[in-house]
C-alpha atoms as a PDB file:
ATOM      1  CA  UNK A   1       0.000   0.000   0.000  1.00  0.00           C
ATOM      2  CA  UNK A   2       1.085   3.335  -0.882  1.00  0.00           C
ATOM      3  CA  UNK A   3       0.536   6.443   0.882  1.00  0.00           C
ATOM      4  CA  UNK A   4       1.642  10.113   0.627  1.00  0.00           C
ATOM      5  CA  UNK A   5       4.888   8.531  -1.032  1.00  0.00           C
ATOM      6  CA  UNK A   6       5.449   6.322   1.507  1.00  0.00           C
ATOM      7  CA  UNK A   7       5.122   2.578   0.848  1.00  0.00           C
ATOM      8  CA  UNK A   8       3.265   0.871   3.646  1.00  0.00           C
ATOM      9  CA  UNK A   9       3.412  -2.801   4.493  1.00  0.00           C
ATOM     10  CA  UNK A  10       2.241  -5.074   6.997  1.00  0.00           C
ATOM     11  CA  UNK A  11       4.505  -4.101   9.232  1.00  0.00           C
ATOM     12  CA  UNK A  12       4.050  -0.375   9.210  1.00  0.00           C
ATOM     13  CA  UNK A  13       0.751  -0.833   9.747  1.00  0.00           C
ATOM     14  CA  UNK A  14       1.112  -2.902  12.758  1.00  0.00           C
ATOM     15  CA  UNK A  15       3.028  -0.254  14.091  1.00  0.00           C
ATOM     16  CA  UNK A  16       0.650   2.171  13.420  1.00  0.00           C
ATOM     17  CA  UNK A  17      -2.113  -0.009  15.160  1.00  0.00           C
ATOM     18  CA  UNK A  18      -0.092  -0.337  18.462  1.00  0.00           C
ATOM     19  CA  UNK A  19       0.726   3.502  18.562  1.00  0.00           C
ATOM     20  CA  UNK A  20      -3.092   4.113  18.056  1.00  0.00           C
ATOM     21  CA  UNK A  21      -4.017   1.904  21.279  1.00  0.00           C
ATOM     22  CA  UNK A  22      -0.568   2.490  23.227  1.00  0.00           C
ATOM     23  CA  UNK A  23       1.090   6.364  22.670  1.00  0.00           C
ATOM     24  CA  UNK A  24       3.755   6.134  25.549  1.00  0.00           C
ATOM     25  CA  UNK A  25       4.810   2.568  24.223  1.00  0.00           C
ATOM     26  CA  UNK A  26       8.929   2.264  24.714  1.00  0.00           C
ATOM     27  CA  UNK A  27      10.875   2.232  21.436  1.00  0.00           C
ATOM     28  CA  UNK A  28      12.615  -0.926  22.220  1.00  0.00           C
ATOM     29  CA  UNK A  29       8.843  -2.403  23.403  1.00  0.00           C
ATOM     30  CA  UNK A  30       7.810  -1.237  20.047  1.00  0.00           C
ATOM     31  CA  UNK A  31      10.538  -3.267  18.625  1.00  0.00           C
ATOM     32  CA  UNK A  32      10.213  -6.129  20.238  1.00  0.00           C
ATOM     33  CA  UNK A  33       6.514  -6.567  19.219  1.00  0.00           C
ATOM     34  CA  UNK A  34       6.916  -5.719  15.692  1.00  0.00           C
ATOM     35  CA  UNK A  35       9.725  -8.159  15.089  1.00  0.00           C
ATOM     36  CA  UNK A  36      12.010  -5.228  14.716  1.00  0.00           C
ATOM     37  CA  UNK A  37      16.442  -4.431  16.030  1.00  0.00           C
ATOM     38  CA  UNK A  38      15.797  -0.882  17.397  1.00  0.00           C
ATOM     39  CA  UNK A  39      17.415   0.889  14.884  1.00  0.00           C
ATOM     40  CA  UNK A  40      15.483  -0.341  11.873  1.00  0.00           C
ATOM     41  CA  UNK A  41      12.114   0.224  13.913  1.00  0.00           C
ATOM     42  CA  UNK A  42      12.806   3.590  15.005  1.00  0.00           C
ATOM     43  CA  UNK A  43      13.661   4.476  11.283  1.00  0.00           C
ATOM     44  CA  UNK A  44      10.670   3.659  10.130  1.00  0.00           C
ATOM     45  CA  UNK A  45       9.112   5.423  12.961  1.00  0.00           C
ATOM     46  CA  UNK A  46      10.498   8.763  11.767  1.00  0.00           C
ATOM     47  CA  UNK A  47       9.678   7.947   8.111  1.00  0.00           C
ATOM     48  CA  UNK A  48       5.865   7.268   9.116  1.00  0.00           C
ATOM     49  CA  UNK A  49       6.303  10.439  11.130  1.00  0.00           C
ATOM     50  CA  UNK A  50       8.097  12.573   7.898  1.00  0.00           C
ATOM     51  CA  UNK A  51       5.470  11.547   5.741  1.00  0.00           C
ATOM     52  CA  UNK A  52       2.819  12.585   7.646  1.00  0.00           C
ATOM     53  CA  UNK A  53       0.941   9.189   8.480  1.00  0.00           C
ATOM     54  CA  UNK A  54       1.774  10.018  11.912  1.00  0.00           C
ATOM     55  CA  UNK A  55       0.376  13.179  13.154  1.00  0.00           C
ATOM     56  CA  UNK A  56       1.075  12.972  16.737  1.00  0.00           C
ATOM     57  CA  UNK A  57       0.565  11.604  19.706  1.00  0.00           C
ATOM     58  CA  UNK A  58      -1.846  12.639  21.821  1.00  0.00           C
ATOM     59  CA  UNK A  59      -3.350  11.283  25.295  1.00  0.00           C
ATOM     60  CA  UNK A  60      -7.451  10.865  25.930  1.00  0.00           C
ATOM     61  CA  UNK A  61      -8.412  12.423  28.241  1.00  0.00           C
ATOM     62  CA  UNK A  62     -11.529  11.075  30.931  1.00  0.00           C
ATOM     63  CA  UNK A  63     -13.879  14.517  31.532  1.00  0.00           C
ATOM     64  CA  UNK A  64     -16.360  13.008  33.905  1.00  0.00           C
ATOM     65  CA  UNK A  65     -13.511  13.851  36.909  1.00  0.00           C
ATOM     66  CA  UNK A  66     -12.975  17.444  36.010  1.00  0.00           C
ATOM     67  CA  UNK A  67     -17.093  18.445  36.386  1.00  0.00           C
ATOM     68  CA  UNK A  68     -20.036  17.935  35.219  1.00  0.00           C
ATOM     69  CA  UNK A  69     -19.774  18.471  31.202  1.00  0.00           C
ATOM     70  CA  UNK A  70     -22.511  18.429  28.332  1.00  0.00           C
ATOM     71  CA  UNK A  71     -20.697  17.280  25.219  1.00  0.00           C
ATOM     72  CA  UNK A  72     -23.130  18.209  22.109  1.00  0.00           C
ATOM     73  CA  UNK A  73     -23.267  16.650  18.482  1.00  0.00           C
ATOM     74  CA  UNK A  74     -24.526  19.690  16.330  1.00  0.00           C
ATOM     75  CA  UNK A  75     -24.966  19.309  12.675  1.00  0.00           C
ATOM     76  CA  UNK A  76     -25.465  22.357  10.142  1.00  0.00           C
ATOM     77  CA  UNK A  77     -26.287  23.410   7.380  1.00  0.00           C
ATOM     78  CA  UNK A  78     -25.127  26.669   5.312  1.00  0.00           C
ATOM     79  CA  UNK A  79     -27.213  29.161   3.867  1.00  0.00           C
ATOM     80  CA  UNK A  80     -25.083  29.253   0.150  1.00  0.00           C
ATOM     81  CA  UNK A  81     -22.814  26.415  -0.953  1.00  0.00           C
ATOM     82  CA  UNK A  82     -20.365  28.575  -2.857  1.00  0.00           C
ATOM     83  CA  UNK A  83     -16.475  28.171  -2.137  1.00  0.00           C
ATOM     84  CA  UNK A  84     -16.050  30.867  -0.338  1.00  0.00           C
ATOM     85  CA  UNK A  85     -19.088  30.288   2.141  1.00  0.00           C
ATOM     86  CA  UNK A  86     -17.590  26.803   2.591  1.00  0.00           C
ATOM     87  CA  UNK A  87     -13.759  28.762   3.513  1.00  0.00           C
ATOM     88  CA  UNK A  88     -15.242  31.195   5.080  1.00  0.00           C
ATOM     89  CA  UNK A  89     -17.275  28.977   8.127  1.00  0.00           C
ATOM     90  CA  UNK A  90     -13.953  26.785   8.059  1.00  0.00           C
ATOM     91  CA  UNK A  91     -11.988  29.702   8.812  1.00  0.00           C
ATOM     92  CA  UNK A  92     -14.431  31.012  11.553  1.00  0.00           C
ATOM     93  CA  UNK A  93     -14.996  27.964  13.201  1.00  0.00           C
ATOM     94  CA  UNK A  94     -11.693  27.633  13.849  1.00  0.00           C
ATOM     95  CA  UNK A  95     -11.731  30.421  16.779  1.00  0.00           C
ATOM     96  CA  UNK A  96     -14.376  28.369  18.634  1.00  0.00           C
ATOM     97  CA  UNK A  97     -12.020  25.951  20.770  1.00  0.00           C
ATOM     98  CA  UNK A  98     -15.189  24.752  22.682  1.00  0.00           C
ATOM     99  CA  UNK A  99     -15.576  23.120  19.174  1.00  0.00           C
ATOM    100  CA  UNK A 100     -13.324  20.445  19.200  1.00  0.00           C
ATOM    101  CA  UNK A 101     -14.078  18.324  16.468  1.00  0.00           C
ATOM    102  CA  UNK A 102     -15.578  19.798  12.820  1.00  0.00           C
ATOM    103  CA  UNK A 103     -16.366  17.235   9.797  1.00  0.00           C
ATOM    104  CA  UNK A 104     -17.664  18.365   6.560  1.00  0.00           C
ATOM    105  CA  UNK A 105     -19.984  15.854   5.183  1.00  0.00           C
ATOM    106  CA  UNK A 106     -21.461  14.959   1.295  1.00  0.00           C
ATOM    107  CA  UNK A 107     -24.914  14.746   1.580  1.00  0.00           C
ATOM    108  CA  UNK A 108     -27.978  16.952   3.259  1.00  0.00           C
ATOM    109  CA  UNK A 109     -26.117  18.776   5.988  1.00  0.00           C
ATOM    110  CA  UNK A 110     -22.738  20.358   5.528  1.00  0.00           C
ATOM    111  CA  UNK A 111     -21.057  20.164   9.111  1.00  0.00           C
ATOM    112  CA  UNK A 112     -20.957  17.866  11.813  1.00  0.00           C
ATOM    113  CA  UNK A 113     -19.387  19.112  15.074  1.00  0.00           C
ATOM    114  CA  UNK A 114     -18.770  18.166  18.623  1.00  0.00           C
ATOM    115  CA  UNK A 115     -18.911  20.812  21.071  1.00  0.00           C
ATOM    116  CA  UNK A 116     -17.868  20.527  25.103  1.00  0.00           C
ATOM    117  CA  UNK A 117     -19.847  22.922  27.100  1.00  0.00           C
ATOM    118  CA  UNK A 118     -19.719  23.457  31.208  1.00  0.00           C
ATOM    119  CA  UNK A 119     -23.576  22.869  30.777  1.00  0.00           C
ATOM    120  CA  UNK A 120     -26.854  23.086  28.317  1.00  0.00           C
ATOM    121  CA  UNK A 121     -26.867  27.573  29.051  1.00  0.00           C
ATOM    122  CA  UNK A 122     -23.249  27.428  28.478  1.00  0.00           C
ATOM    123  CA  UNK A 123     -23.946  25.102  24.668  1.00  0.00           C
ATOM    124  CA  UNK A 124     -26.521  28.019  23.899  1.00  0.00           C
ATOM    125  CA  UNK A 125     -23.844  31.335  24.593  1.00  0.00           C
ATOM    126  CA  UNK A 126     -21.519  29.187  22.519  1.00  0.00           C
ATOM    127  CA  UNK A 127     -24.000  29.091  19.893  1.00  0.00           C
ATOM    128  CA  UNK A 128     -25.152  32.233  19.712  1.00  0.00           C
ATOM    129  CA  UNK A 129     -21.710  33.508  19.567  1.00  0.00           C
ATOM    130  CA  UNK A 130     -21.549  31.408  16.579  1.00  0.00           C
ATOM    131  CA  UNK A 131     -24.420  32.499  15.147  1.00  0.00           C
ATOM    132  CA  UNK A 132     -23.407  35.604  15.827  1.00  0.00           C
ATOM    133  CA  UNK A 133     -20.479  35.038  13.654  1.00  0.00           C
ATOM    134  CA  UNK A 134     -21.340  35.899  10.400  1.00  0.00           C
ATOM    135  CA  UNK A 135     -20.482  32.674   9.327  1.00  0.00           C
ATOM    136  CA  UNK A 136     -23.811  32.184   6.835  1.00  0.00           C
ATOM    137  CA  UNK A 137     -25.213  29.040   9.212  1.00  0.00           C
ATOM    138  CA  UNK A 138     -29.082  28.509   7.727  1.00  0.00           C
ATOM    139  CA  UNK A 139     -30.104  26.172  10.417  1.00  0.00           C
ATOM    140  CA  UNK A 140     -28.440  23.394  12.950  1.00  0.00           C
ATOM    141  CA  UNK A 141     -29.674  21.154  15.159  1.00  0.00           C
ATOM    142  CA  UNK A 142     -28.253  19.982  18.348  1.00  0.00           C
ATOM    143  CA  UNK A 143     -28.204  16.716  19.783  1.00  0.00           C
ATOM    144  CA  UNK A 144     -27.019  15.848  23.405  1.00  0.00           C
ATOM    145  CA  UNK A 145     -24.974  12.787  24.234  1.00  0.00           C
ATOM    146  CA  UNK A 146     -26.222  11.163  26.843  1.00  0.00           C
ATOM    147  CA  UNK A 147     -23.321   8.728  27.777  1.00  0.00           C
ATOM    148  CA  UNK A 148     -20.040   7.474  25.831  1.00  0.00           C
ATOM    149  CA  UNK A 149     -21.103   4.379  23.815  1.00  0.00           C
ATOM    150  CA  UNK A 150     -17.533   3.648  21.809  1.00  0.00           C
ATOM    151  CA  UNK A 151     -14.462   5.793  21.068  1.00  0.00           C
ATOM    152  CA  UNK A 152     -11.832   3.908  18.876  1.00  0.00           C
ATOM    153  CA  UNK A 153      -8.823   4.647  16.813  1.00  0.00           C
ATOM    154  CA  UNK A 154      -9.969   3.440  12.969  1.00  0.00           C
ATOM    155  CA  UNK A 155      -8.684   0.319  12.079  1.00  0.00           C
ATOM    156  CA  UNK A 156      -5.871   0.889   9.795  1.00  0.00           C
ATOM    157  CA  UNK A 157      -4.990  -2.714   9.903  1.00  0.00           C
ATOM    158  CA  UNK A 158      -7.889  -3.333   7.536  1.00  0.00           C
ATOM    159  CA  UNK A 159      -6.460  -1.628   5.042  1.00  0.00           C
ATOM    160  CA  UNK A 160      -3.757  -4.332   4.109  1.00  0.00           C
ATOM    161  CA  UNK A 161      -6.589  -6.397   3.753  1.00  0.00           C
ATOM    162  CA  UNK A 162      -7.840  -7.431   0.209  1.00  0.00           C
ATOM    163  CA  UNK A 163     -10.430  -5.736  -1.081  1.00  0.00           C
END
């Protein structure tokens, strides 16, 4: 498999899957589960990482112990569907970091986003402030998440597999 110039095999890709699940994982650990001498491993570490199939590492993070939280699904739709309207909410959405997750989608509505919010009045000043933005939002609708079902890293191990 090739990606971003970078040739991936089976091997890469296991790699990938254990950083996904394990971040802090030793380089020698690494190694030693991906049949890898240190030195060969870690090179292909820092060509995964060069090439941009490794973005970063990053730690989740459990919210219930901090306070209570409302974390809101809100999906939108735009008013026009010109370039420019499409740039211009990207752009704008950008200084919202109680927004911390923004997909554009094919299909009926144009953005889904997750939004973390102290509680439901807080979610509201956040979006009014948005809709204050001048960012050309038609409508949205919000939808409150109730309780964590599943949170995984994709599977890029299925992608060595035939299609």
């Amino acid at each position: 498999m090739k990606t971003n110039g970078v040739k991936l095999d089976e091997r890469d890709l296991r790699i990938i899957a254990i950083l996904q699940r394990e971040g802090r994982i030793s380089k020698s650990e690494l190694a030693r589960r991906v049949h890898l001498s240190s030195t060969p491993c870690w090179e292909r570490l820092r060509q995964l990482e060069d090439a941009g199939v490794i973005e970063g590492y990053e730690a989740r993070i459990a919210l219930k112990p901090f306070a209570p939280l409302a974390q809101v699904v809100v999906t939108m739709e735009l008013e026009s569907h010109q370039t420019e309207d499409f740039a211009r909410f990207e752009r704008g959405i950008a200084a919202f970091p109680e927004i911390y997750e923004c997909d554009a989608l094919g299909g009926g509505i144009d953005y889904v986003l997750r939004v973390l919010a102290r509680d439901l009045e807080d979610y509201q000043r956040i979006m009014d402030r948005l809709l204050d933005a001048g960012l050309g939002i038609r409508r949205y609708f919000t939808y409150v998440v109730t309780k964590p079902v599943k949170r995984t890293p994709p599977p890029v191990t299925r992608l060595a597999e035939p299609p």
